[in-house]
N, C-alpha and C. Protein backbone atom coordinates (compact mmCIF):
# COMPACT_ATOMS: atom_id res chain seq x y z
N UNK A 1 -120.39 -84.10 17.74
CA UNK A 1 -120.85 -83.35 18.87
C UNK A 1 -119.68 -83.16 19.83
N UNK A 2 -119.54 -81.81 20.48
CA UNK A 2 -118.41 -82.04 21.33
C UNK A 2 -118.87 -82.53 22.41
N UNK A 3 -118.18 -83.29 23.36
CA UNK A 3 -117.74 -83.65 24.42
C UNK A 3 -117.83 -83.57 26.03
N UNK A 4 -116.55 -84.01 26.39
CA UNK A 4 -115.89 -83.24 27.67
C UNK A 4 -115.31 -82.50 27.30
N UNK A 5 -114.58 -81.17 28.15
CA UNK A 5 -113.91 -80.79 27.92
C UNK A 5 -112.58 -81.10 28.85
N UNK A 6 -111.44 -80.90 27.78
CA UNK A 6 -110.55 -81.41 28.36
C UNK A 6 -109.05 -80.36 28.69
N UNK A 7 -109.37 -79.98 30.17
CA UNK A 7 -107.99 -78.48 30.08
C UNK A 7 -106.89 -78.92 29.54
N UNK A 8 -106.11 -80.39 29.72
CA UNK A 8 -104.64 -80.29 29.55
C UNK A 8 -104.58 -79.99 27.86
N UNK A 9 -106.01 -80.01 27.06
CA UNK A 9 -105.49 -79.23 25.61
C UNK A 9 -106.61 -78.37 25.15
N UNK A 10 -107.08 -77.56 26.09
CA UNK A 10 -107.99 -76.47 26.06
C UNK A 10 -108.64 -76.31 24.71
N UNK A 11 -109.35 -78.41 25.19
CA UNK A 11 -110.73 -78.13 23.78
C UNK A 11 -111.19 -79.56 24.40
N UNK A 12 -112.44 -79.46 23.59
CA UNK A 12 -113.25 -80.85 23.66
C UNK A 12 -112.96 -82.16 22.98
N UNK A 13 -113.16 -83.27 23.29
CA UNK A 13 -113.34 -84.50 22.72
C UNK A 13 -114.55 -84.48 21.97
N UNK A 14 -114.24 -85.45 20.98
CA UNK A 14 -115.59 -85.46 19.98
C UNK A 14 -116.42 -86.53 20.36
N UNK A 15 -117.74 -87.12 19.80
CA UNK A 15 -118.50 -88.05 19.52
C UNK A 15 -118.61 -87.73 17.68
N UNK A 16 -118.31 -89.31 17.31
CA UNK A 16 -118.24 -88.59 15.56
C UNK A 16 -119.42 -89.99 15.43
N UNK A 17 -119.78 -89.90 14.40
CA UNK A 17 -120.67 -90.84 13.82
C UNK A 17 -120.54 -90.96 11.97
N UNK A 18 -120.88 -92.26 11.77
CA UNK A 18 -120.46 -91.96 10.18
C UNK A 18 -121.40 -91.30 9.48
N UNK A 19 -121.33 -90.19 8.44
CA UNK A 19 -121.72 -89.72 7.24
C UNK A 19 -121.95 -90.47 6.06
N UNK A 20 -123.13 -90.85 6.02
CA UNK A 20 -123.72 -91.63 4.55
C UNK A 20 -124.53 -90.52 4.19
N UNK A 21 -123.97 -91.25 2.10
CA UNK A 21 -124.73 -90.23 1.44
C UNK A 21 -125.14 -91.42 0.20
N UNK A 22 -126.50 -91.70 0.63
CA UNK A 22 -127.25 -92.54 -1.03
C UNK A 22 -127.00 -91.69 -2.32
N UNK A 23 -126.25 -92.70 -2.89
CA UNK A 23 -126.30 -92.18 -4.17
C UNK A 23 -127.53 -93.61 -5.55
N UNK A 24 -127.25 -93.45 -6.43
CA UNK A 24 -127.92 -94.45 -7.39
C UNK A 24 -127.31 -95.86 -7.19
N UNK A 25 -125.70 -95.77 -7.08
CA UNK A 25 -125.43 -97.00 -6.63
C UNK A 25 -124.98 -97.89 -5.63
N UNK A 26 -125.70 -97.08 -4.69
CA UNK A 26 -125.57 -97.55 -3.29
C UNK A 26 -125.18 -96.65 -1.87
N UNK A 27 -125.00 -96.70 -1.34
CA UNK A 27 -124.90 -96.07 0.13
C UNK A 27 -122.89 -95.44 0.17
N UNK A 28 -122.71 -94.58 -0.01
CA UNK A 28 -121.15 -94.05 0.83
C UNK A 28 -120.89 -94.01 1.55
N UNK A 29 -119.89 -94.11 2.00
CA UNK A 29 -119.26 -93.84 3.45
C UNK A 29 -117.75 -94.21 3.42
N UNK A 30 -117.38 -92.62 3.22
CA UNK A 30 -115.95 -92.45 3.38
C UNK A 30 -114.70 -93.55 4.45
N UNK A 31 -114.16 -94.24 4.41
CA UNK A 31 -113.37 -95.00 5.72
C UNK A 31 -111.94 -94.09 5.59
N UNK A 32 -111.78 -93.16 6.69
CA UNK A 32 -110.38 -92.69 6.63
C UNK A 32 -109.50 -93.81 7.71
N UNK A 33 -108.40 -93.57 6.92
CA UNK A 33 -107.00 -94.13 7.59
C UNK A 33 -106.26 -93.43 7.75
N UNK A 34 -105.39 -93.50 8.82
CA UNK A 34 -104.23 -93.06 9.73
C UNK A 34 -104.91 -92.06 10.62
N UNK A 35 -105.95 -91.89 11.58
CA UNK A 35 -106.36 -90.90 12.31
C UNK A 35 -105.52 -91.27 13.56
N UNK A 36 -105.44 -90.19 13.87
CA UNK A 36 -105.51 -90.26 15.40
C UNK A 36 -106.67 -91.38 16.50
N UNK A 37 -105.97 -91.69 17.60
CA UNK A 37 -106.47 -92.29 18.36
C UNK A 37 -107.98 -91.51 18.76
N UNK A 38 -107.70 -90.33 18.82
CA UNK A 38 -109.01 -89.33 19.44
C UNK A 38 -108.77 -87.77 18.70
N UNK A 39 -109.79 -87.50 18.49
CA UNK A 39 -109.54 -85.99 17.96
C UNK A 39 -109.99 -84.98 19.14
N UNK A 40 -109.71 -83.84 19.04
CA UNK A 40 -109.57 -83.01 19.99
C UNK A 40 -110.20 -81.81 19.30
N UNK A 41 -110.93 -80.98 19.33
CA UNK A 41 -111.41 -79.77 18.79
C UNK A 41 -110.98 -78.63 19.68
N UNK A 42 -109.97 -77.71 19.29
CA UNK A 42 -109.75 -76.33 20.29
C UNK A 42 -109.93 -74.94 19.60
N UNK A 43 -110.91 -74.63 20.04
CA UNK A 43 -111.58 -73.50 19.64
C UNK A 43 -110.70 -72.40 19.78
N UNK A 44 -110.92 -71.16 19.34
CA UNK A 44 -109.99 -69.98 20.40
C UNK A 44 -110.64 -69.56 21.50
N UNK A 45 -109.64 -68.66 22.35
CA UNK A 45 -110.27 -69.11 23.85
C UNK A 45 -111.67 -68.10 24.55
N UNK A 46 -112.09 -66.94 23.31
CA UNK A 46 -113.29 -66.77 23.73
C UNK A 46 -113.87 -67.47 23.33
N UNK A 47 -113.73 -68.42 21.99
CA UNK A 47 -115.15 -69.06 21.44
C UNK A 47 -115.24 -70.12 23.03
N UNK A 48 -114.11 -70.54 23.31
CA UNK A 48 -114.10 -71.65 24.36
C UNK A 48 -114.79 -71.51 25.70
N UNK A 49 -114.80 -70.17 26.03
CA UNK A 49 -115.53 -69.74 27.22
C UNK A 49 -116.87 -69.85 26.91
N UNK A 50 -117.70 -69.15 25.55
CA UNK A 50 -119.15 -69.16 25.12
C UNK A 50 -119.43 -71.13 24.90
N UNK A 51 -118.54 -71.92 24.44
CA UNK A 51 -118.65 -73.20 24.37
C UNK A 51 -118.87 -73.52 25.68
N UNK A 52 -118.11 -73.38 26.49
CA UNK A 52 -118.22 -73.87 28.17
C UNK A 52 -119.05 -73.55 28.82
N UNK A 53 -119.70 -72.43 28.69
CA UNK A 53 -120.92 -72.30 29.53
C UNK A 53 -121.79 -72.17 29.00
N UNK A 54 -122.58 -72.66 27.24
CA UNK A 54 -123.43 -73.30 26.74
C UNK A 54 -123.41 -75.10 27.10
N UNK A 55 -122.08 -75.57 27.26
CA UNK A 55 -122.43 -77.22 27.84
C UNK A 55 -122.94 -76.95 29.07
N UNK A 56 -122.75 -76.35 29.85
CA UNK A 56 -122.64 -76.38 31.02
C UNK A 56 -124.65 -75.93 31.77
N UNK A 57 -124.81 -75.22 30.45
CA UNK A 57 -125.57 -74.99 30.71
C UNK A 57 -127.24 -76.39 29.82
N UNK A 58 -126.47 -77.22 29.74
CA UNK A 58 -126.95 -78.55 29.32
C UNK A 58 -127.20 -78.72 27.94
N UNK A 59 -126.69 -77.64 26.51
CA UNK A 59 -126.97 -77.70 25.53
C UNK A 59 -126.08 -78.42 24.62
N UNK A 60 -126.22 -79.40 24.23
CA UNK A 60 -125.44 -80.10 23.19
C UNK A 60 -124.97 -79.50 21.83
N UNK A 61 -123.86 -79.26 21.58
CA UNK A 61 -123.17 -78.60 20.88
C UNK A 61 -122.82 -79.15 19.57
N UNK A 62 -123.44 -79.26 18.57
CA UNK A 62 -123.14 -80.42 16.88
C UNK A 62 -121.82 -79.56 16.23
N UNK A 63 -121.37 -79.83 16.10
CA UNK A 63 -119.93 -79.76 14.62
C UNK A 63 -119.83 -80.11 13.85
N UNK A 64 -119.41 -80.10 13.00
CA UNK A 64 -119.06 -80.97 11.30
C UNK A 64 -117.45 -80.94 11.63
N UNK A 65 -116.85 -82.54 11.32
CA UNK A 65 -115.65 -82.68 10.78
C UNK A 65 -115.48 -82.70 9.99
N UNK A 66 -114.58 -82.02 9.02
CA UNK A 66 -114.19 -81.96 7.75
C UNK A 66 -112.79 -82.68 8.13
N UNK A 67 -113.18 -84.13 6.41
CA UNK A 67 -111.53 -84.84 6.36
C UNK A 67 -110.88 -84.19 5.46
N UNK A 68 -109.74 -84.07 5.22
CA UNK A 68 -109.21 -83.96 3.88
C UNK A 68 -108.21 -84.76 3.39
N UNK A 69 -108.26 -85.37 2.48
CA UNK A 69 -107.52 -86.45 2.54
C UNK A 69 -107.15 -86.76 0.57
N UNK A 70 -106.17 -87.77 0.64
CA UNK A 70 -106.42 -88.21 -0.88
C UNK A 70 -106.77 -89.80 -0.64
N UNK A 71 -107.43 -90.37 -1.97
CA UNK A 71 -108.16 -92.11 -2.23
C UNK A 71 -106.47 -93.13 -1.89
N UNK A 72 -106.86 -94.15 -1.05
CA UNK A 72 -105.65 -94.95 -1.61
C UNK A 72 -105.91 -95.34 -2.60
N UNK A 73 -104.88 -95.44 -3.87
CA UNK A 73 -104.63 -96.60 -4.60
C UNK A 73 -104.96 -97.92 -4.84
N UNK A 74 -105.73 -98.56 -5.26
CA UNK A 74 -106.06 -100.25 -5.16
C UNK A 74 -106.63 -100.74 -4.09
N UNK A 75 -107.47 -99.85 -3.39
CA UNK A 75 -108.39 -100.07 -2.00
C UNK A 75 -109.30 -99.17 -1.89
N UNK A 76 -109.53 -97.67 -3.12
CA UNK A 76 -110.45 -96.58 -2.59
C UNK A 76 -111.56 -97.00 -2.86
N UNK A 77 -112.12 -98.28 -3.52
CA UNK A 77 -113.68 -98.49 -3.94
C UNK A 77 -113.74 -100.09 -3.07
N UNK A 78 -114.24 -100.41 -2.44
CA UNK A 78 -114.27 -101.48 -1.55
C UNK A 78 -116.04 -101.28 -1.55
N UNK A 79 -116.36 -102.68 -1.86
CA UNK A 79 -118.49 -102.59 -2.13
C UNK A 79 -118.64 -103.56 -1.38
N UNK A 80 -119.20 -103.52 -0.93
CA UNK A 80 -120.03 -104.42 -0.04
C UNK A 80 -121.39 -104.68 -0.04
N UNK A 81 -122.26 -104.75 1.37
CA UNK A 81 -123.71 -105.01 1.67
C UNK A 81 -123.74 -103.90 3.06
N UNK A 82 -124.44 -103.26 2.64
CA UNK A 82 -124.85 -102.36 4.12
C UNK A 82 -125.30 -102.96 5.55
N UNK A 83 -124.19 -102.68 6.81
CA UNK A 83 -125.14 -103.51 7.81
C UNK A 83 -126.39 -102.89 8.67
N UNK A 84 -127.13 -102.47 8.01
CA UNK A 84 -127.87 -101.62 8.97
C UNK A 84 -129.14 -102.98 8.13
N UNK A 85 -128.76 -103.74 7.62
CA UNK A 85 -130.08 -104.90 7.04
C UNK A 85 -130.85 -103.91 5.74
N UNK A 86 -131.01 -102.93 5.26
CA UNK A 86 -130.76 -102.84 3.99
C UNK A 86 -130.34 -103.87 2.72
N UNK A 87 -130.94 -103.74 1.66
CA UNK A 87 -130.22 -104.74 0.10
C UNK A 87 -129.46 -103.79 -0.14
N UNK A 88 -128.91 -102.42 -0.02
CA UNK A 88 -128.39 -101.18 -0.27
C UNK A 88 -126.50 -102.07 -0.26
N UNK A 89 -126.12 -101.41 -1.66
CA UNK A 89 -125.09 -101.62 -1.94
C UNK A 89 -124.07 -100.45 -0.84
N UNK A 90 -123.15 -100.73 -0.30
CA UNK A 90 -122.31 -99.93 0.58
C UNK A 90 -120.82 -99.30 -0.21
N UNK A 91 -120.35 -98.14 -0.85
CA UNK A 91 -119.46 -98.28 -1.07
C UNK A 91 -118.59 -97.50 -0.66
N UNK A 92 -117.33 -97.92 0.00
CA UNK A 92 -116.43 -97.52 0.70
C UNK A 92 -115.03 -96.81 0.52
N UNK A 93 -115.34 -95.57 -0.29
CA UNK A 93 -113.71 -94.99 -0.78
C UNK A 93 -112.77 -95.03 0.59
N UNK A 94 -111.47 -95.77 0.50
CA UNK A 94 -110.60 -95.56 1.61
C UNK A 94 -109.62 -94.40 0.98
N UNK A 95 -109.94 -93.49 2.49
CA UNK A 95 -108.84 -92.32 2.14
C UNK A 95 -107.78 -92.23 2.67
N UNK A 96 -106.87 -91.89 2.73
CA UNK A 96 -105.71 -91.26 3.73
C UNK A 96 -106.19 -89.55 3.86
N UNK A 97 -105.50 -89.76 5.39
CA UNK A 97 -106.04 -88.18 6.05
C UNK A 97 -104.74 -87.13 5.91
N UNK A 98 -105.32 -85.98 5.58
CA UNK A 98 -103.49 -85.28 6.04
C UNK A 98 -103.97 -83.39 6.54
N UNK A 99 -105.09 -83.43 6.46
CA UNK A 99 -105.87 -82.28 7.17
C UNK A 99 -107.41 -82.62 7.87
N UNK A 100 -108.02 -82.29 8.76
CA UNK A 100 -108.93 -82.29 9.85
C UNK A 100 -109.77 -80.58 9.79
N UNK A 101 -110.69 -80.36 9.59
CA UNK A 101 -111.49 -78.80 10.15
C UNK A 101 -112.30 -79.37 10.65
N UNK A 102 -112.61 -78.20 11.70
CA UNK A 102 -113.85 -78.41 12.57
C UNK A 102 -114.81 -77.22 12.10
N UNK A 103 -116.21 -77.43 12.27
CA UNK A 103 -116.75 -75.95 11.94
C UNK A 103 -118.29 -76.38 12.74
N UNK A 104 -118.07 -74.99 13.73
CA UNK A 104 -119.62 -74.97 14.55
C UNK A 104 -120.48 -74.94 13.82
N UNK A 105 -121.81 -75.87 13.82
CA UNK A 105 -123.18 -75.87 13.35
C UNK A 105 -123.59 -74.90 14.03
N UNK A 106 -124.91 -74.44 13.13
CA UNK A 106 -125.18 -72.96 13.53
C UNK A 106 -126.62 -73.76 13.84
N UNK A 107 -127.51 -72.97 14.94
CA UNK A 107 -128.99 -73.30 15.04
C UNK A 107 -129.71 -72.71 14.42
């Protein structure tokens, strides 16, 4: 979901949450490595004006981040136990990141 917005890089801050997807043997959830401290979404600057005065006008705005990334080596399958209290097996491909998209959800 975006954010604040933030002028000194004429785009929003995110709220991200993780993406699980049940499969047969348990629960996914991608763990990327090397991100950035904070991601930043900057639209172009009409989409940014129609963005700004839809927040403004109190409507919460959803996005999809797209990672792109490749598996590390000898760490991309990491299994666990799900903590949400689930018996659901958790399994954790670790990726490295080296591209980011953003793409507006449509209503």
């Amino acid at each position: 979901m975006l954010r604040q917005y933030l002028p000194e890089y004429k785009g929003f801050s995110l709220a991200l949450g993780p993406e699980l997807t049940h499969t047969s043997w348990g629960i996914v959830r991608f763990k990327p490595r090397e991100l950035p401290d904070y991601l930043v979404a900057v639209p172009p600057p009409a989409l940014r004006e129609e963005l700004l005065v839809r927040q403004q006008m109190g409507e919460h705005i959803e996005i999809i981040v797209v990672f792109i990334g490749t598996l590390i080596p000898n760490e991309s399958l990491i299994y666990a136990f799900s903590h949400d209290g689930q018996k659901d097996g958790m399994i954790l491909p670790v990726v490295s990141i080296q591209s980011i998209m953003y793409i507006l959800k449509t209503s």
